[in-house]
C-alpha atoms as a PDB file:
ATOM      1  CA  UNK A   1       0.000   0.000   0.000  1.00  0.00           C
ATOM      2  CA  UNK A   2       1.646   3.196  -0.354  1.00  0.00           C
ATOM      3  CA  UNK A   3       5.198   1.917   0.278  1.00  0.00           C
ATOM      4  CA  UNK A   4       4.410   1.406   3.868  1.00  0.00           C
ATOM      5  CA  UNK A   5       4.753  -2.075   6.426  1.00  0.00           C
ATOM      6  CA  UNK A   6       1.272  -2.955   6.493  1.00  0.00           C
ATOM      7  CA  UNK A   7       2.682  -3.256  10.662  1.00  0.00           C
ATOM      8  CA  UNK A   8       3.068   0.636  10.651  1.00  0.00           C
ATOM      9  CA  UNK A   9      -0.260   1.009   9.295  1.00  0.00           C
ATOM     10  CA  UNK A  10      -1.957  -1.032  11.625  1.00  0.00           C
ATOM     11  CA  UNK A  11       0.179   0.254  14.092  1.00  0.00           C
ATOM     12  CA  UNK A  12      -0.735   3.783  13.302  1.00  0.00           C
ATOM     13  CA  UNK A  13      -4.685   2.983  13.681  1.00  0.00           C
ATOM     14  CA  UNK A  14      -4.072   1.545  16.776  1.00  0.00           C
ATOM     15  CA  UNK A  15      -2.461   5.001  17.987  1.00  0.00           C
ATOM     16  CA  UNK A  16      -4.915   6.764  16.935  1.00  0.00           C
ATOM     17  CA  UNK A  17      -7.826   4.628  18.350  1.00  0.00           C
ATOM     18  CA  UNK A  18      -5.867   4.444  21.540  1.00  0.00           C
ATOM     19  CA  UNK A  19      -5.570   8.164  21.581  1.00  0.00           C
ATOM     20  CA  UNK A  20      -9.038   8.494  20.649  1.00  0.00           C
ATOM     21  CA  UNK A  21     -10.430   6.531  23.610  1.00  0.00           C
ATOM     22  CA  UNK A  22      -7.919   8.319  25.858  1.00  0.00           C
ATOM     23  CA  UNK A  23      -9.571  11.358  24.819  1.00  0.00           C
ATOM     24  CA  UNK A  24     -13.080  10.223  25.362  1.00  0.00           C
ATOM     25  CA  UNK A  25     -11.991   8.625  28.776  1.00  0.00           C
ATOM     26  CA  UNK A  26     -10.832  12.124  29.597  1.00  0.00           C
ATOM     27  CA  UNK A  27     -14.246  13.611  28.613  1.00  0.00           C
ATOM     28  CA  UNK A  28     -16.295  10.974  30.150  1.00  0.00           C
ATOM     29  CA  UNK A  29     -13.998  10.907  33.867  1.00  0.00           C
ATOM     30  CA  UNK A  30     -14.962  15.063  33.651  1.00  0.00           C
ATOM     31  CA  UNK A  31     -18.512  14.128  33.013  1.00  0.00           C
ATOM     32  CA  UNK A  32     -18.654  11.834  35.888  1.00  0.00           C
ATOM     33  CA  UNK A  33     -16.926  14.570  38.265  1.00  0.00           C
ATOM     34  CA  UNK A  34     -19.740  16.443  37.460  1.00  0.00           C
ATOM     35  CA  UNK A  35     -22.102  14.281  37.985  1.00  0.00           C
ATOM     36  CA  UNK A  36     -20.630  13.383  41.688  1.00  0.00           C
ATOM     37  CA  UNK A  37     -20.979  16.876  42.307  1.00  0.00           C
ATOM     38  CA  UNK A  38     -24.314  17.050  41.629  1.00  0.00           C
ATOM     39  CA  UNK A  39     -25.306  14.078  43.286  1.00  0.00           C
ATOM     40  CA  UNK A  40     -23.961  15.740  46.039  1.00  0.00           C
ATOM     41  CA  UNK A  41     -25.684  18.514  45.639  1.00  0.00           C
ATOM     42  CA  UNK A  42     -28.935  16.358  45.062  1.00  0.00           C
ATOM     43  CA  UNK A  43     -28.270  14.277  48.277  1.00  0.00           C
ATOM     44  CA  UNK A  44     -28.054  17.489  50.075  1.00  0.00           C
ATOM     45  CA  UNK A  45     -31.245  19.078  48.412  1.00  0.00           C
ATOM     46  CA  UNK A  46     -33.301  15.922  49.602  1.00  0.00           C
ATOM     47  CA  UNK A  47     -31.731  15.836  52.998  1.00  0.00           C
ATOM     48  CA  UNK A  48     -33.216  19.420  53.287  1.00  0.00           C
ATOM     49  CA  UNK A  49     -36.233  18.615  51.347  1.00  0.00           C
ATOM     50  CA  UNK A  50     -36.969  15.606  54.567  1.00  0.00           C
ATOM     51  CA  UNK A  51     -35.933  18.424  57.026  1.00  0.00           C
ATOM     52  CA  UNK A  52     -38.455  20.699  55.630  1.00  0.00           C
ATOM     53  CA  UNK A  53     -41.252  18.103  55.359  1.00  0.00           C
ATOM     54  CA  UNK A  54     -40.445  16.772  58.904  1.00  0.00           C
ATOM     55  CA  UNK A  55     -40.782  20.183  60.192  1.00  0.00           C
ATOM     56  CA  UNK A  56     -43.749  20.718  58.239  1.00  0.00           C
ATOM     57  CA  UNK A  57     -45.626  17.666  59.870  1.00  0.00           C
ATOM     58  CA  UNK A  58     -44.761  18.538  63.480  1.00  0.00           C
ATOM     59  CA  UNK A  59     -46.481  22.074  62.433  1.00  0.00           C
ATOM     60  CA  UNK A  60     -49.556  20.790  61.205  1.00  0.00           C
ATOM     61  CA  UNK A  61     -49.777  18.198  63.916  1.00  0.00           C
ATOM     62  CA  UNK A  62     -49.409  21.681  66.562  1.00  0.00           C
ATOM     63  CA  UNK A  63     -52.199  22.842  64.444  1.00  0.00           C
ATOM     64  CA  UNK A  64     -54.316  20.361  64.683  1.00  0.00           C
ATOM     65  CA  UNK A  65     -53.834  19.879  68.965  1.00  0.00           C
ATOM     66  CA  UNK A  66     -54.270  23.520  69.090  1.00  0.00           C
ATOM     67  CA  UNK A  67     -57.705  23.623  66.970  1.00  0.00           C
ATOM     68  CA  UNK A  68     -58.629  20.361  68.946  1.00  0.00           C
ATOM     69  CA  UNK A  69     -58.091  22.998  72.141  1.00  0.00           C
ATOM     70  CA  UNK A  70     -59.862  25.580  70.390  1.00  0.00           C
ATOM     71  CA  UNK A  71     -62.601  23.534  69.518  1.00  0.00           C
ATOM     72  CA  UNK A  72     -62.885  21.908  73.431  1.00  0.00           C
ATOM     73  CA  UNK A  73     -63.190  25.508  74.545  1.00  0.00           C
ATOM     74  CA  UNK A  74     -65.308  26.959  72.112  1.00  0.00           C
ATOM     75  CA  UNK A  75     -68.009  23.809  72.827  1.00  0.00           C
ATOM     76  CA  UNK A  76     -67.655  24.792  76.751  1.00  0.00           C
ATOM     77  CA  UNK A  77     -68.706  28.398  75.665  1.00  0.00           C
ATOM     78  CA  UNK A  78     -71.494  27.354  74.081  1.00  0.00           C
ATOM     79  CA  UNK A  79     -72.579  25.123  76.558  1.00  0.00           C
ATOM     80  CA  UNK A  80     -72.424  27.631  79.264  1.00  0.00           C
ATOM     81  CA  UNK A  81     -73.676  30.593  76.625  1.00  0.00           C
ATOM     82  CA  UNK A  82     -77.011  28.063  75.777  1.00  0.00           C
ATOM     83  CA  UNK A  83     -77.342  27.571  79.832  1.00  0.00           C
ATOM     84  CA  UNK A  84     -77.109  31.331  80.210  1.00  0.00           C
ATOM     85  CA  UNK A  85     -79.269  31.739  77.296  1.00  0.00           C
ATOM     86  CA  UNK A  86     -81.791  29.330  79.000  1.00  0.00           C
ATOM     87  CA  UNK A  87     -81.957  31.173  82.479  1.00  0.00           C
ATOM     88  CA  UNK A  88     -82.160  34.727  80.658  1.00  0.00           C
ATOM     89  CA  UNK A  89     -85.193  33.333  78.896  1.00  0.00           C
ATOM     90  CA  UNK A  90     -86.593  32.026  82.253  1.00  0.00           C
ATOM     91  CA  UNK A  91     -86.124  35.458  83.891  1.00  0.00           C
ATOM     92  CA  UNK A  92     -87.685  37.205  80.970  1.00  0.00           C
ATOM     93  CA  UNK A  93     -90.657  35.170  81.570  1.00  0.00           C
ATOM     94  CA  UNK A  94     -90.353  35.457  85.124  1.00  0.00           C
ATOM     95  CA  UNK A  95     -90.772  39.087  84.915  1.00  0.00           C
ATOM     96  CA  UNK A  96     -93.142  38.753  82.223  1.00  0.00           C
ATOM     97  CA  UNK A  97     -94.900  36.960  84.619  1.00  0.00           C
ATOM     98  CA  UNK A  98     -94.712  39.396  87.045  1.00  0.00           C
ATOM     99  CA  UNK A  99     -95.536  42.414  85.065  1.00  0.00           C
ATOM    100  CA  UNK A 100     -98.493  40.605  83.841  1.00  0.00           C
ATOM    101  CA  UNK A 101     -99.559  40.505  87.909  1.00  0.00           C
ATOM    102  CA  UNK A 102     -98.891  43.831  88.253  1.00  0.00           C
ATOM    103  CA  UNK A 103    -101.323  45.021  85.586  1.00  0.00           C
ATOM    104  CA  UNK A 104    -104.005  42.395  87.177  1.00  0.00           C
ATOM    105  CA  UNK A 105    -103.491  44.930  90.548  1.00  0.00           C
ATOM    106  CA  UNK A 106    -103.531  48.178  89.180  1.00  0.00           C
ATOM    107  CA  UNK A 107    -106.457  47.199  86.856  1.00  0.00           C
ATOM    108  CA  UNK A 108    -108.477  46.083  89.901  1.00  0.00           C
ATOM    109  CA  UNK A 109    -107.551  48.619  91.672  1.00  0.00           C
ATOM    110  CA  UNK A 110    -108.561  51.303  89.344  1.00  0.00           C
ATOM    111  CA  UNK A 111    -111.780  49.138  88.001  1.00  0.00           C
ATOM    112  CA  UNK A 112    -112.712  49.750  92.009  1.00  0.00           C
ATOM    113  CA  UNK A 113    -112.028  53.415  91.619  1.00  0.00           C
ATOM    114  CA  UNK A 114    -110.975  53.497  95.215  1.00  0.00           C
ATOM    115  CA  UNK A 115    -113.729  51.702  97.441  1.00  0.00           C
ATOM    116  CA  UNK A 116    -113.119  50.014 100.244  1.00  0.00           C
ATOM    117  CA  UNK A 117    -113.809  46.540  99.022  1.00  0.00           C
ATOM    118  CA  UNK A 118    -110.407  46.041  97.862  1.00  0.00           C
ATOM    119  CA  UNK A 119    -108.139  47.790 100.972  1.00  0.00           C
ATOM    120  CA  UNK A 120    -104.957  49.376  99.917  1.00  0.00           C
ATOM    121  CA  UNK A 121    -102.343  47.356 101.570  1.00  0.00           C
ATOM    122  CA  UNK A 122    -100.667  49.226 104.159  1.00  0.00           C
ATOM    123  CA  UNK A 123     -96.608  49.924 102.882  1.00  0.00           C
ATOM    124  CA  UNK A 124     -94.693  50.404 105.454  1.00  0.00           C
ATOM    125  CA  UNK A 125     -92.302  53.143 105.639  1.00  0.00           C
ATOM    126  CA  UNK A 126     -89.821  52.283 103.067  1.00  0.00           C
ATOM    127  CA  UNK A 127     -86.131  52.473 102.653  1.00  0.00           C
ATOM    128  CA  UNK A 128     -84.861  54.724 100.018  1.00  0.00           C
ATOM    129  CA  UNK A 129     -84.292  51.728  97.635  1.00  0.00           C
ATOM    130  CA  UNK A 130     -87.642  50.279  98.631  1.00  0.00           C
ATOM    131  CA  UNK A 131     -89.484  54.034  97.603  1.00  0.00           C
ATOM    132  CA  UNK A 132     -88.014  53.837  94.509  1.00  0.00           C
ATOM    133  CA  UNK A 133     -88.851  50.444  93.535  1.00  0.00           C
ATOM    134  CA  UNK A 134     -92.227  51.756  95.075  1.00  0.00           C
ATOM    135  CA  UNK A 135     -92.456  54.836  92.569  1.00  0.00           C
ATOM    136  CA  UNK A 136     -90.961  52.763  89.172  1.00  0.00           C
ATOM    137  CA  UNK A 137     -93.832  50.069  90.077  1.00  0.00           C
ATOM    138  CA  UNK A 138     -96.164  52.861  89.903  1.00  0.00           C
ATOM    139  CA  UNK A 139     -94.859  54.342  87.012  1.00  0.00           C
ATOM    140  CA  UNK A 140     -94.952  50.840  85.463  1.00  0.00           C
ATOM    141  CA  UNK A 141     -98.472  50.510  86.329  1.00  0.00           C
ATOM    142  CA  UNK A 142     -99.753  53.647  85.026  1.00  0.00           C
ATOM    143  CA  UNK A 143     -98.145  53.021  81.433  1.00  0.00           C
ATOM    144  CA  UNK A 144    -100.776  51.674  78.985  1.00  0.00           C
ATOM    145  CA  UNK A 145     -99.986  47.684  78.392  1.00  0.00           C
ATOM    146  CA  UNK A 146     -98.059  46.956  75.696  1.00  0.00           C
ATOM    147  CA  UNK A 147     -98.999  43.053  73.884  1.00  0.00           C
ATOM    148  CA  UNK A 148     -96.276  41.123  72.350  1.00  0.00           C
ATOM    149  CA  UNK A 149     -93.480  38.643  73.956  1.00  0.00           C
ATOM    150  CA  UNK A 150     -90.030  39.432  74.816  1.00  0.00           C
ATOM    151  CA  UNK A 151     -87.177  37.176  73.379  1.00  0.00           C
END
């Protein structure tokens, strides 16, 4: 072939195959330096990535004792707020009650227009406090009735 040892040429091919995969071994070990470094880099991402999510979970399990909490409290609110609720109602009716007996009185006692048959019970003298009470009853009584229920 072209006046050389076919050995040479062989040679020669070898050489440059050899040189050849010397150069890709070169490009391939700086590939896989890179690729250490970023599985480093990725083993330290998901190590942060579990940190995060770890913390995350202890948050939302705070949450949820301190809504649990919440909601305890809240229910004994309303429980005492429905009781209160109750005997507010039972007072309103109470005095409802009571106004309702106080109109009876003062409508006898001005359908008698005074007479004896009914006698005026006797009030002793009263306290300040007691006069008072004394003087809104009256005013209470001489107010025209009004209809309708409270609460």
């Amino acid at each position: 072939m072209f006046g050389m040892p076919l050995g040479i040429v062989v040679e020669t091919a070898v050489a440059i195959l050899l040189a050849t995969t010397i150069g890709y071994c070169i490009v391939l070990n700086q590939r896989l330096k890179r690729l250490h470094s970023d599985r480093d880099q990725l083993r330290k991402m998901v190590a942060d990535l579990v940190q995060a999510t770890s913390l995350a979970n202890a948050a939302v399990t705070e949450l949820k004792t301190a809504a649990i909490e919440a909601d305890t409290v809240l229910q004994g609110r309303l429980q005492e707020a429905e009781k209160f609720g109750v005997e507010l109602a039972n007072h309103v009716n109470a005095g409802q009650q009571i106004m309702d007996k106080i109109a009876k009185i003062t409508t006898m006692a001005r359908s008698t227009g005074g007479s004896s048959a009914v006698p005026e019970p006797k009030v002793p003298e009263a306290k300040p406090v007691e006069g008072k009470l004394h003087s809104a009853l009256q005013q209470l009584a001489m107010r025209p009735r009004i209809s309708g229920n409270a609460a």
